[in-house]
PDB file of N, CA and C in Angstrom:
ATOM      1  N   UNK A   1       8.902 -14.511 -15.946  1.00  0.00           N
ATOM      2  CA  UNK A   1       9.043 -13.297 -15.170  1.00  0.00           C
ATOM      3  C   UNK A   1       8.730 -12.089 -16.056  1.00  0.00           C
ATOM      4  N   UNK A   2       7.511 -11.095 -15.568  1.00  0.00           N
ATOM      5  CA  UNK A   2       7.535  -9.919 -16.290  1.00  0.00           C
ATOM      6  C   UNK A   2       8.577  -8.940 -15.793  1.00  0.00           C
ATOM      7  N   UNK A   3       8.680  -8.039 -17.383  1.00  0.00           N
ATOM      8  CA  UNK A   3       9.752  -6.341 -17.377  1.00  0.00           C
ATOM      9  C   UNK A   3       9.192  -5.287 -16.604  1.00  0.00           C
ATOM     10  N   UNK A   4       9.857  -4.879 -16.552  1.00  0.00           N
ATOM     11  CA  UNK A   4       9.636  -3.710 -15.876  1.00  0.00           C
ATOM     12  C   UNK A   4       9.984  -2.365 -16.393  1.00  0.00           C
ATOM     13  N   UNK A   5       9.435  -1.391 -16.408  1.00  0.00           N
ATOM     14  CA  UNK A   5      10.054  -0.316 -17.232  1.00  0.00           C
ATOM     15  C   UNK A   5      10.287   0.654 -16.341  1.00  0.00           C
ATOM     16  N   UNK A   6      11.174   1.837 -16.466  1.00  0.00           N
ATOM     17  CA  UNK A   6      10.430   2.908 -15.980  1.00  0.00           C
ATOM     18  C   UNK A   6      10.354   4.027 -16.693  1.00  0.00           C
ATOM     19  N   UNK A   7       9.716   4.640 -16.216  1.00  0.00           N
ATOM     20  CA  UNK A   7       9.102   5.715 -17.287  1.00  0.00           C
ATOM     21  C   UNK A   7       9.186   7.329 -16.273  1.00  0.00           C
ATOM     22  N   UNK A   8      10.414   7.851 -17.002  1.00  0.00           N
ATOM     23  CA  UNK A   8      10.496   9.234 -16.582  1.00  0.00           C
ATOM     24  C   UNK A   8      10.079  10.421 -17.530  1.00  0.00           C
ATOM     25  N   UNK A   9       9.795  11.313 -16.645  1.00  0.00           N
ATOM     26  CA  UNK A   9       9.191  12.595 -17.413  1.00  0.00           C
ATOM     27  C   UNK A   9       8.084  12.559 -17.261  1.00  0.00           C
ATOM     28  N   UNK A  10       7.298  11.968 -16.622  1.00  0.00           N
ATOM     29  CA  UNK A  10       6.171  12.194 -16.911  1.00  0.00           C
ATOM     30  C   UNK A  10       4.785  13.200 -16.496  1.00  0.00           C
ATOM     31  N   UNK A  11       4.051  13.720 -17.350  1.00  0.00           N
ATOM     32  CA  UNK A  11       3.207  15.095 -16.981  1.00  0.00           C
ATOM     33  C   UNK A  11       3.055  15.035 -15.891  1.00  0.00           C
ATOM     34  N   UNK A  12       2.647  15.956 -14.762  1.00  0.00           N
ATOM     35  CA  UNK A  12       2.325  15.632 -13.349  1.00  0.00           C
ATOM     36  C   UNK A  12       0.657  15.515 -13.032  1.00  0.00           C
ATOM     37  N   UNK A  13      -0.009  15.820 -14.482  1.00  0.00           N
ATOM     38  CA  UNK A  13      -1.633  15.337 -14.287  1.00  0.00           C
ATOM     39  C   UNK A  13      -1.721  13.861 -14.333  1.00  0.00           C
ATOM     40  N   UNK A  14      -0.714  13.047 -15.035  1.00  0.00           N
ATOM     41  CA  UNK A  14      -0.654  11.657 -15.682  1.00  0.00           C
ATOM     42  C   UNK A  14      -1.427  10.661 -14.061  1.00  0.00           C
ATOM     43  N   UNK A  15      -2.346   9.870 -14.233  1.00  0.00           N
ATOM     44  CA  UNK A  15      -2.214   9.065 -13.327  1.00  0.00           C
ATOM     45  C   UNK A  15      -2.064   7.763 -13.507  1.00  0.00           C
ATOM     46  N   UNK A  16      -1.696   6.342 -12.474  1.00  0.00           N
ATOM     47  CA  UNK A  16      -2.226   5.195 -13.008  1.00  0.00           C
ATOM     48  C   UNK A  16      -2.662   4.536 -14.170  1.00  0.00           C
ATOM     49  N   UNK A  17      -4.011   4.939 -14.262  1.00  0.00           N
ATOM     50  CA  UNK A  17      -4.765   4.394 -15.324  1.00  0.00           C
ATOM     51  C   UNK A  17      -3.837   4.676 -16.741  1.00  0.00           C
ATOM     52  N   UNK A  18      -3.845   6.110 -16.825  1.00  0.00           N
ATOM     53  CA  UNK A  18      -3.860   6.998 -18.315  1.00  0.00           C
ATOM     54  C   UNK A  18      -2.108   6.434 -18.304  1.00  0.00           C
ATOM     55  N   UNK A  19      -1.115   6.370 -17.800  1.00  0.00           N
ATOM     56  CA  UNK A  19      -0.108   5.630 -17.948  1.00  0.00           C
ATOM     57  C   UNK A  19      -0.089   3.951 -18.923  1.00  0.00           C
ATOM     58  N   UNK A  20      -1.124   3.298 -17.817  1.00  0.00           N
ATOM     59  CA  UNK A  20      -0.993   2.095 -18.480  1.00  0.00           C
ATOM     60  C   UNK A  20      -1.926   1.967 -19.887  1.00  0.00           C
ATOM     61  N   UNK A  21      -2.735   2.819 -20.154  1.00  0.00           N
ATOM     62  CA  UNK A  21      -3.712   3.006 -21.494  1.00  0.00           C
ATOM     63  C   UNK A  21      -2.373   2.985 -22.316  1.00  0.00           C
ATOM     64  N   UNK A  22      -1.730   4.425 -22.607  1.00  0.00           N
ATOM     65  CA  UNK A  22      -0.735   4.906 -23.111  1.00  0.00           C
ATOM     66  C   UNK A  22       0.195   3.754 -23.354  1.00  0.00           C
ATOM     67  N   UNK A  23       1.126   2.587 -22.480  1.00  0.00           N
ATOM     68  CA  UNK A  23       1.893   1.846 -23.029  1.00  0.00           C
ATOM     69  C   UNK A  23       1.261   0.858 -23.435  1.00  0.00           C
ATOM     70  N   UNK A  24      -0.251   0.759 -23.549  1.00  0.00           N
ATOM     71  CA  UNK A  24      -1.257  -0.696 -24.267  1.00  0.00           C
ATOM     72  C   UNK A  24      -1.445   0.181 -25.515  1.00  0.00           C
ATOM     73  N   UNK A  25      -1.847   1.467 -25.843  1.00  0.00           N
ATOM     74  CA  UNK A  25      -1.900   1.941 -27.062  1.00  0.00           C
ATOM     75  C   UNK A  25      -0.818   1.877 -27.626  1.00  0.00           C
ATOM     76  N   UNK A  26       0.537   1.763 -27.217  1.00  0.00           N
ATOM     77  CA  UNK A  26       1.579   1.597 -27.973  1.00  0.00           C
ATOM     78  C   UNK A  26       1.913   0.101 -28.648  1.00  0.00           C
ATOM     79  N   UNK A  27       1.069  -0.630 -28.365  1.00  0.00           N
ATOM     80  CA  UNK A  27       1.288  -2.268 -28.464  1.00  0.00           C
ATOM     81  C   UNK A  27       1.642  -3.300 -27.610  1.00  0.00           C
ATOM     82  N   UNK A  28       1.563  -2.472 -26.601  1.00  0.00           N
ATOM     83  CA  UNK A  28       2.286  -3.820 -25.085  1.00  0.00           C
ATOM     84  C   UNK A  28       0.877  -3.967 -23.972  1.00  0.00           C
ATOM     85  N   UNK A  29       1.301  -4.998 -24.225  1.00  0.00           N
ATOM     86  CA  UNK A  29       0.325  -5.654 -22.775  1.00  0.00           C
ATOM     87  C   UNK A  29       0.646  -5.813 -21.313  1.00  0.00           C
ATOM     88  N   UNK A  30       0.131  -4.693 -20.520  1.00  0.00           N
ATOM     89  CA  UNK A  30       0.708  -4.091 -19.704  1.00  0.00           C
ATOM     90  C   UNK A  30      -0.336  -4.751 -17.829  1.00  0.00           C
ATOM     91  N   UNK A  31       0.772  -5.518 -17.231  1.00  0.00           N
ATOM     92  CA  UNK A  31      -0.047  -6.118 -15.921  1.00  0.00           C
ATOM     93  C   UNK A  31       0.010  -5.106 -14.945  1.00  0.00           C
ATOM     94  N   UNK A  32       0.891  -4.101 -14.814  1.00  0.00           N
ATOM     95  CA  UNK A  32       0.713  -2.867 -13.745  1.00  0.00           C
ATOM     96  C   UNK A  32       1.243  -1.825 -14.137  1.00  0.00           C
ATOM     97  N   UNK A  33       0.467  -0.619 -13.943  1.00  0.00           N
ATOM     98  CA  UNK A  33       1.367   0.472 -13.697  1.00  0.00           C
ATOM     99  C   UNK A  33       1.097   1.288 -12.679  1.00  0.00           C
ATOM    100  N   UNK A  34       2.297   2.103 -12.245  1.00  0.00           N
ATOM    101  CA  UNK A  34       2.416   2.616 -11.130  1.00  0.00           C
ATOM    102  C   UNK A  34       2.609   4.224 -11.469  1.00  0.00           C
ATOM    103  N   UNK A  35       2.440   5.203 -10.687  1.00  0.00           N
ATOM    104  CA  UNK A  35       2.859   6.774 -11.255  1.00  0.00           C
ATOM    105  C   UNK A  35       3.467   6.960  -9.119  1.00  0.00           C
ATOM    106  N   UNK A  36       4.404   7.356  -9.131  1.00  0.00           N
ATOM    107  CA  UNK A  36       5.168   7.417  -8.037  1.00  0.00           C
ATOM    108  C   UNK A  36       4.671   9.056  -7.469  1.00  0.00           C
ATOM    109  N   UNK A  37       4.477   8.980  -6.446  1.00  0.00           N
ATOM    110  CA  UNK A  37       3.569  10.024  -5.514  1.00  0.00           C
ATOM    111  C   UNK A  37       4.416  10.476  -4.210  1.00  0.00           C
ATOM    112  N   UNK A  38       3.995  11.633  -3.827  1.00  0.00           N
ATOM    113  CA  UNK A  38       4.762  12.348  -2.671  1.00  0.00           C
ATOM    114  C   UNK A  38       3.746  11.800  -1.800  1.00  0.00           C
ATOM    115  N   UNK A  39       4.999  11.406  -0.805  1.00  0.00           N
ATOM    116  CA  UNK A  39       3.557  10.659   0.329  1.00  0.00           C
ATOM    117  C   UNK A  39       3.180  11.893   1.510  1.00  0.00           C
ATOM    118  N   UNK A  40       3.514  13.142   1.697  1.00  0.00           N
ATOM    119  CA  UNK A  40       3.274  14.111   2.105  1.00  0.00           C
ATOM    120  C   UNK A  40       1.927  14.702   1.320  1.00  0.00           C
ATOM    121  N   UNK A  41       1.985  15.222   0.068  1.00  0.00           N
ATOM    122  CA  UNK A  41       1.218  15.753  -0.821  1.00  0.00           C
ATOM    123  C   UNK A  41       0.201  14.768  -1.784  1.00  0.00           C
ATOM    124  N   UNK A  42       0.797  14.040  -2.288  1.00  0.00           N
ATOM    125  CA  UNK A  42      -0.003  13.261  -3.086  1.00  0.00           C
ATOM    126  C   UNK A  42       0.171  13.707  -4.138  1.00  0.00           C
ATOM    127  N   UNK A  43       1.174  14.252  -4.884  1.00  0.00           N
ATOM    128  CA  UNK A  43       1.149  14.658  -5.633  1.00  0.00           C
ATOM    129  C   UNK A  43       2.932  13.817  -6.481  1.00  0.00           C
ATOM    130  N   UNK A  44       2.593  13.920  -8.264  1.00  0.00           N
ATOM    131  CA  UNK A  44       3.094  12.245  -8.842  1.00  0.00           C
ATOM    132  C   UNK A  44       4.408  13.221  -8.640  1.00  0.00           C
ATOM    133  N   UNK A  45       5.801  12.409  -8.992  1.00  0.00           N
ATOM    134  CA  UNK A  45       6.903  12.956  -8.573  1.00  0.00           C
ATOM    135  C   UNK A  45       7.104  13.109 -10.205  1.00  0.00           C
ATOM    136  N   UNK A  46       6.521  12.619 -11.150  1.00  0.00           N
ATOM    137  CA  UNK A  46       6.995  12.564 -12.376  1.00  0.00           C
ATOM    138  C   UNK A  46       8.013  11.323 -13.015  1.00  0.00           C
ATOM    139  N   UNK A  47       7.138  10.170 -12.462  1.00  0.00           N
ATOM    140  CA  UNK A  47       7.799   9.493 -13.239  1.00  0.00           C
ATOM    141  C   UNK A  47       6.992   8.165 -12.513  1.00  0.00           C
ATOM    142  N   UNK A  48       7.531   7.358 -12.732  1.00  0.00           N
ATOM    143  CA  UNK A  48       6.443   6.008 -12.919  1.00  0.00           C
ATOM    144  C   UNK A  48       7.002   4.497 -13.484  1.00  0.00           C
ATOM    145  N   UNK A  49       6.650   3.176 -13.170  1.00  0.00           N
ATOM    146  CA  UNK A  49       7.163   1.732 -13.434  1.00  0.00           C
ATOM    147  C   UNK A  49       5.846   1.377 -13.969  1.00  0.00           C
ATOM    148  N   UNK A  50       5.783   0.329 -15.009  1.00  0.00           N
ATOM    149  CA  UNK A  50       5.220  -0.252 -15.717  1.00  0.00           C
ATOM    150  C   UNK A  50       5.631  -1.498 -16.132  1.00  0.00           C
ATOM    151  N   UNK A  51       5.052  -2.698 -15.253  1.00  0.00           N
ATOM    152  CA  UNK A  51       5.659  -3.693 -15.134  1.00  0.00           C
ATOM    153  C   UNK A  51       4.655  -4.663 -16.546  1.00  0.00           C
ATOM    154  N   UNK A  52       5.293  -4.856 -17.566  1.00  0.00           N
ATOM    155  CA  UNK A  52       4.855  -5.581 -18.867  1.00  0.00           C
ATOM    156  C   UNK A  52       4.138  -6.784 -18.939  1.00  0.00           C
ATOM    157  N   UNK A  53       3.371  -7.301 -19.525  1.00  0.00           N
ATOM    158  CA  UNK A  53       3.060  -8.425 -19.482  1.00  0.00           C
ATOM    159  C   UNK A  53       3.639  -9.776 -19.770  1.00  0.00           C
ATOM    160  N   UNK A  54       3.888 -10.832 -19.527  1.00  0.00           N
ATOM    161  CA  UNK A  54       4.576 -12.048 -19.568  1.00  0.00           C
ATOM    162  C   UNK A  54       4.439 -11.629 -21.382  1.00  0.00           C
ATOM    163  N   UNK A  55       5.781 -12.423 -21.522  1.00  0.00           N
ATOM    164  CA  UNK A  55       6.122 -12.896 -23.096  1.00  0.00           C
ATOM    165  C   UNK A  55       6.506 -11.240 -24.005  1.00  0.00           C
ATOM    166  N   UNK A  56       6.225 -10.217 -23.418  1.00  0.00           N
ATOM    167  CA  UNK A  56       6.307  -9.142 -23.795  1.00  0.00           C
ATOM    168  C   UNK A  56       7.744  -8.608 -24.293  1.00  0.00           C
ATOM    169  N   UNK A  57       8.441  -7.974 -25.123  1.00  0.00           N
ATOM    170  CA  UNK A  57       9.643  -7.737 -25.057  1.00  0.00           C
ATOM    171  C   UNK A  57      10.435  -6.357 -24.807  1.00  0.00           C
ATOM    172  N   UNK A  58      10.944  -6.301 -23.774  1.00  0.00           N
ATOM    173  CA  UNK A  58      11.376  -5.128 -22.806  1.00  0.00           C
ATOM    174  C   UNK A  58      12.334  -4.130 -23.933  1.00  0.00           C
ATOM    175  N   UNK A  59      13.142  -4.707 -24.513  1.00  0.00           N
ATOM    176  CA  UNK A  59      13.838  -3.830 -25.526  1.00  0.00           C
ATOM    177  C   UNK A  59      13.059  -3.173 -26.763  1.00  0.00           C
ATOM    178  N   UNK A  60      12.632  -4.259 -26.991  1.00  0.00           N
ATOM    179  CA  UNK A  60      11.101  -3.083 -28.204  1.00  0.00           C
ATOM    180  C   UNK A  60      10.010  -2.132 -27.687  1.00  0.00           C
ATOM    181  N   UNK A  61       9.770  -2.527 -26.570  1.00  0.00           N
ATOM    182  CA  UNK A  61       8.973  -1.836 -25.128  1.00  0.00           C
ATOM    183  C   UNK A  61      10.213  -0.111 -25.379  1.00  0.00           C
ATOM    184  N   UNK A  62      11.245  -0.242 -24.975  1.00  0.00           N
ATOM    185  CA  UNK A  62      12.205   0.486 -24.837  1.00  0.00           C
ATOM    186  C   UNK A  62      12.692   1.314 -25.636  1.00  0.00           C
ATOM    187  N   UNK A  63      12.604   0.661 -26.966  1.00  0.00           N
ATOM    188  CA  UNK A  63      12.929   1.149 -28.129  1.00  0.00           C
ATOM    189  C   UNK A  63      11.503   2.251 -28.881  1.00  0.00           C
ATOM    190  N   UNK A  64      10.779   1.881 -28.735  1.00  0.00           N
ATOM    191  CA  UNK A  64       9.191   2.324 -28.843  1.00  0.00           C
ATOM    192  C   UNK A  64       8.938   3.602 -28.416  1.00  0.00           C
ATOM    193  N   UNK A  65       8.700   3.152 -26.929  1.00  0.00           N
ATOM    194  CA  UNK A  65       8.493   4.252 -26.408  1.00  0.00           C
ATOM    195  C   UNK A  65       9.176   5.372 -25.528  1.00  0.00           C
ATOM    196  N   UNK A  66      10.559   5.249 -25.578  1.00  0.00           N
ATOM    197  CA  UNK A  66      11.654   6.069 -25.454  1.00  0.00           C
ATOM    198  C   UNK A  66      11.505   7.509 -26.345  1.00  0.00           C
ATOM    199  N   UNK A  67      11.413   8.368 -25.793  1.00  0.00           N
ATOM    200  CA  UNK A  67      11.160   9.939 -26.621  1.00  0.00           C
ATOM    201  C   UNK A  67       9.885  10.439 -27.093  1.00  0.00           C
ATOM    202  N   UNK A  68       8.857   9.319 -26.534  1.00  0.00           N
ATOM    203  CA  UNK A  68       7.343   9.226 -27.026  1.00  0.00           C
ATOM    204  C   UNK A  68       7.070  10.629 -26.591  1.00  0.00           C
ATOM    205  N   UNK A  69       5.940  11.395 -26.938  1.00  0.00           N
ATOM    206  CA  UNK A  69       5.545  12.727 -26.156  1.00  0.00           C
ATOM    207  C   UNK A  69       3.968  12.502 -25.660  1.00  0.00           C
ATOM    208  N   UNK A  70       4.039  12.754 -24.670  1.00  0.00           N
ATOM    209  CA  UNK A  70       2.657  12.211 -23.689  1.00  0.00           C
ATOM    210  C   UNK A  70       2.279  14.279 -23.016  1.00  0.00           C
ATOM    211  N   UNK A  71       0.972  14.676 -23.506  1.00  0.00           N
ATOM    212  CA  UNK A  71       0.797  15.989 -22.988  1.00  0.00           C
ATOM    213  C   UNK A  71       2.290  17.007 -23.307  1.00  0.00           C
ATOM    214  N   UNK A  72       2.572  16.421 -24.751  1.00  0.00           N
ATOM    215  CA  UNK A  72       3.699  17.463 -24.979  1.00  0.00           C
ATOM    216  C   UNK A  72       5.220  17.291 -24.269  1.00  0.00           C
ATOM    217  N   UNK A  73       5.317  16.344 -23.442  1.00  0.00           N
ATOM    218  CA  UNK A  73       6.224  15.891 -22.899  1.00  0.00           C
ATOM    219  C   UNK A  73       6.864  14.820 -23.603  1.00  0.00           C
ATOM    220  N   UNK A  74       8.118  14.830 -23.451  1.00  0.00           N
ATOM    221  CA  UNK A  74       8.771  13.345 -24.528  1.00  0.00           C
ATOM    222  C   UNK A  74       8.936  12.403 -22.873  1.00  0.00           C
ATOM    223  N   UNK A  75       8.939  11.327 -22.997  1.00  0.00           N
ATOM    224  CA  UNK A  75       9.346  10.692 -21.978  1.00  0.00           C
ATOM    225  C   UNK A  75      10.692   9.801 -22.196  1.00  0.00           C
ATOM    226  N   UNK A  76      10.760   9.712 -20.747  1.00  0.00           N
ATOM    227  CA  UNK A  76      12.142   8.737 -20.963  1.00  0.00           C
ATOM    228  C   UNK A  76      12.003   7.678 -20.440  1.00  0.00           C
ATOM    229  N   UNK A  77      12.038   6.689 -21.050  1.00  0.00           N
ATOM    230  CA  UNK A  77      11.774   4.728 -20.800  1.00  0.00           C
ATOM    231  C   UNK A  77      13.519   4.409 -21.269  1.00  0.00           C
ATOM    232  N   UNK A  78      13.205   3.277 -19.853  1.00  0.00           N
ATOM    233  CA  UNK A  78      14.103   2.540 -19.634  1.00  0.00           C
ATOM    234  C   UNK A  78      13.937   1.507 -18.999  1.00  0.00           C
ATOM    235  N   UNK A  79      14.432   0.191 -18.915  1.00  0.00           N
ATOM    236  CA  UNK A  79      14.694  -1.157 -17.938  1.00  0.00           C
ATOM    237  C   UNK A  79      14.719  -0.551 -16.898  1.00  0.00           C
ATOM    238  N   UNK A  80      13.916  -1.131 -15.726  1.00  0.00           N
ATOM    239  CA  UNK A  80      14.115  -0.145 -14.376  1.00  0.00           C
ATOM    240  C   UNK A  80      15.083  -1.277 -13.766  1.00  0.00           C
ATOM    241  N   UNK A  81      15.772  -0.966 -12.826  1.00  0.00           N
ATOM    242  CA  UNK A  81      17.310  -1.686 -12.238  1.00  0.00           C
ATOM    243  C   UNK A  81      16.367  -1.836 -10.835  1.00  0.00           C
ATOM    244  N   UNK A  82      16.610  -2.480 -10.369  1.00  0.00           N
ATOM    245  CA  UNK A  82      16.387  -2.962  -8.393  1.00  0.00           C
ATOM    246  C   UNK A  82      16.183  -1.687  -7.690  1.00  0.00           C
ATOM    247  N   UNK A  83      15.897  -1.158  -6.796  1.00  0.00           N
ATOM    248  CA  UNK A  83      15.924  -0.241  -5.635  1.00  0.00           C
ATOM    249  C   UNK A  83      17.036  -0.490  -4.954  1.00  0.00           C
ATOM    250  N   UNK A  84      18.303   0.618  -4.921  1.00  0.00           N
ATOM    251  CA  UNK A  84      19.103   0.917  -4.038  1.00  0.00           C
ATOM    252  C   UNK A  84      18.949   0.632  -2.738  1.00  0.00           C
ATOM    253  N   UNK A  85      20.146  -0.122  -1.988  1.00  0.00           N
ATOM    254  CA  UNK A  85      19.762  -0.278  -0.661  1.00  0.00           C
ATOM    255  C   UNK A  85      20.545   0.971   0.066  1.00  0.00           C
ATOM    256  N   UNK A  86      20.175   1.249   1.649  1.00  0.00           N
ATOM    257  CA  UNK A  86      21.275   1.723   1.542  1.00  0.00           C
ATOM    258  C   UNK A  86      20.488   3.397   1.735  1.00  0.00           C
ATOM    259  N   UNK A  87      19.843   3.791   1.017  1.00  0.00           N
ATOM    260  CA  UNK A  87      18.831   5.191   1.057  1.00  0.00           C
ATOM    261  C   UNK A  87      17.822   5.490   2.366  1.00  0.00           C
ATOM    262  N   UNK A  88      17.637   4.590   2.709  1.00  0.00           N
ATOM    263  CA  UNK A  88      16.167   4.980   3.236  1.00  0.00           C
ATOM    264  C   UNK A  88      16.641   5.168   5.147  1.00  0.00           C
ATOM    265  N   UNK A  89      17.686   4.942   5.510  1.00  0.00           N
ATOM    266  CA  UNK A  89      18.394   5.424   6.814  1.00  0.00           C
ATOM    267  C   UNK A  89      18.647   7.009   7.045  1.00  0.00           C
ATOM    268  N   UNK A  90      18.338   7.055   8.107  1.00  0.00           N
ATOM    269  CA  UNK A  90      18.482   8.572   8.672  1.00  0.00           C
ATOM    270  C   UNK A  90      19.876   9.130   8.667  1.00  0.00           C
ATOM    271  N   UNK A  91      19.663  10.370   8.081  1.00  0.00           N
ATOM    272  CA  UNK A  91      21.046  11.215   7.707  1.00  0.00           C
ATOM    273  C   UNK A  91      21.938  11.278   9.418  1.00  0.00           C
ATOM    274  N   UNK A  92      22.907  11.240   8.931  1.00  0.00           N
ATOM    275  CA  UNK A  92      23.890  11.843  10.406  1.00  0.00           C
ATOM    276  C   UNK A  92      24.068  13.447   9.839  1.00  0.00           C
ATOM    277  N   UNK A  93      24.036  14.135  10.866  1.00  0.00           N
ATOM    278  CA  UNK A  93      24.349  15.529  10.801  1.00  0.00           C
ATOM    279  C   UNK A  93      24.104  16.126  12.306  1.00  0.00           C
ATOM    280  N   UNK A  94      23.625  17.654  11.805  1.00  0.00           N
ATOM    281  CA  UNK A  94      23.778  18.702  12.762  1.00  0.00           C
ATOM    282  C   UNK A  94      22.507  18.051  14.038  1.00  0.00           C
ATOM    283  N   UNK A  95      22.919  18.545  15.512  1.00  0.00           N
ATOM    284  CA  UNK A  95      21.822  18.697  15.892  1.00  0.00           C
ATOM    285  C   UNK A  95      21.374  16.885  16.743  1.00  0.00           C
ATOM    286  N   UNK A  96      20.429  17.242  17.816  1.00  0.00           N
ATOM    287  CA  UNK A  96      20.120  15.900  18.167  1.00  0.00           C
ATOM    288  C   UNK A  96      21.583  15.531  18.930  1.00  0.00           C
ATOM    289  N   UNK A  97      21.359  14.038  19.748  1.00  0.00           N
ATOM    290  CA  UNK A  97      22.325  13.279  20.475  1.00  0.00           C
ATOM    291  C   UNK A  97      23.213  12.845  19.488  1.00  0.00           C
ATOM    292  N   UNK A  98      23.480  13.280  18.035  1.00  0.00           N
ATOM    293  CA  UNK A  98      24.765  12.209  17.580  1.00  0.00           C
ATOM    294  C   UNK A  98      25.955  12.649  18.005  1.00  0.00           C
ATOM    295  N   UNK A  99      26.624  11.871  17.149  1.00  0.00           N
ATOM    296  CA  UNK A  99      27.865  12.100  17.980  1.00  0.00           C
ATOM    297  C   UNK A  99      29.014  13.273  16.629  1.00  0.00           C
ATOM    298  N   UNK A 100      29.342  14.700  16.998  1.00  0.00           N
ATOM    299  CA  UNK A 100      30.075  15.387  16.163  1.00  0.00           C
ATOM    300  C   UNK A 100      28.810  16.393  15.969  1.00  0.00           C
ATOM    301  N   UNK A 101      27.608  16.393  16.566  1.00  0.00           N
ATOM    302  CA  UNK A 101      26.532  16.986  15.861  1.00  0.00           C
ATOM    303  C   UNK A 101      26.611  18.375  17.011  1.00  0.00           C
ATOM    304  N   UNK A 102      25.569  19.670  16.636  1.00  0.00           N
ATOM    305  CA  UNK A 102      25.587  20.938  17.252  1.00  0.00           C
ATOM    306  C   UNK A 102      25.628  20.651  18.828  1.00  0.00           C
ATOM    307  N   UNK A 103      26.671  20.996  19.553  1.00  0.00           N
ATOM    308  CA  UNK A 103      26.677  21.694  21.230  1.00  0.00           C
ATOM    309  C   UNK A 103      26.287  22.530  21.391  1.00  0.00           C
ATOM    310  N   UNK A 104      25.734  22.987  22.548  1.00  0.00           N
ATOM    311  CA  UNK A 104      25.120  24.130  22.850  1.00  0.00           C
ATOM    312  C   UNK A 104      26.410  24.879  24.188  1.00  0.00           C
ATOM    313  N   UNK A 105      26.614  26.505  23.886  1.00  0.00           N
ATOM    314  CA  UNK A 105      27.570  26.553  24.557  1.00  0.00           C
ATOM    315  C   UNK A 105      27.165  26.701  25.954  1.00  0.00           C
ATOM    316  N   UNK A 106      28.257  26.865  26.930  1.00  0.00           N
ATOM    317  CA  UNK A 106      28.472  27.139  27.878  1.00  0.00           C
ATOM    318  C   UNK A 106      27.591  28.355  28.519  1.00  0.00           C
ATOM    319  N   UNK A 107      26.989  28.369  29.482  1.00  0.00           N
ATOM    320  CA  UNK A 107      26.985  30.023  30.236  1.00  0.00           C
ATOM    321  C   UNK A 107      27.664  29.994  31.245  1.00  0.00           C
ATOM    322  N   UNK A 108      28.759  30.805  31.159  1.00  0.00           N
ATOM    323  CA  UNK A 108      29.884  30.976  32.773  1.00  0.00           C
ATOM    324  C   UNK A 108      29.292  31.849  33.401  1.00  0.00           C
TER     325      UNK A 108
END
C-alpha cells in the first residue's frame, strides 16, 4: 500500500505537475499528485496530497520535506489521515422549509 502525504502551504501558482517534480527532486518516488482546487473558480486552495511510491518511506518523506520552501513559501507535510465523514451534508439554519428556520410574519 502506498503513503500519502499532504502538503500544506502551498504557492497558489503551484500545479500538479511542479508539485510532484518538487517531492521526486527531494528523493521520493512519487505515483500521484494532486493540488486541491475551488470547483467554482479553479483556482488551488493551497494545499495538495501526494500519494508516494510503493516501498517509499512516509516518515523520511515527512521528515524531509516538512518546512521545505517552495516559491519562498515553507510548506507543511504531513501523513494525510482519511476524509472526515460527516462534512459534506447541508447546513440546517435560517430560511427555507426547515424546521426552527425564518417565518415570515403575519399581515392583519
Amino acid at each position: 500500500m502506498a503513503s500519502k502525504l499532504f502538503v500544506g502551504n502551498l504557492p497558489r501558482s503551484v500545479a500538479d505537475n511542479a508539485l510532484a517534480e518538487f517531492v521526486t527532486n527531494a528523493g521520493f518516488g512519487v505515483a500521484s499528485a494532486v493540488v486541491i482546487r475551488d470547483k467554482m473558480t479553479g483556482e488551488s486552495k493551497g494545499f495538495g496530497f501526494v500519494e508516494l511510491a510503493e516501498g517509499e518511506d512516509l516518515q523520511k518523506a515527512v521528515a524531509r520535506l516538512n518546512g521545505q520552501a517552495m516559491e519562498g513559501r515553507p510548506l507543511t507535510v504531513n501523513e494525510a489521515r482519511p476524509q472526515r465523514t460527516g462534512f459534506s451534508r447541508p447546513r440546517e439554519g435560517r430560511g427555507g422549509n426547515r424546521r426552527g428556520g425564518f417565518k415570515p410574519r403575519r399581515n392583519y
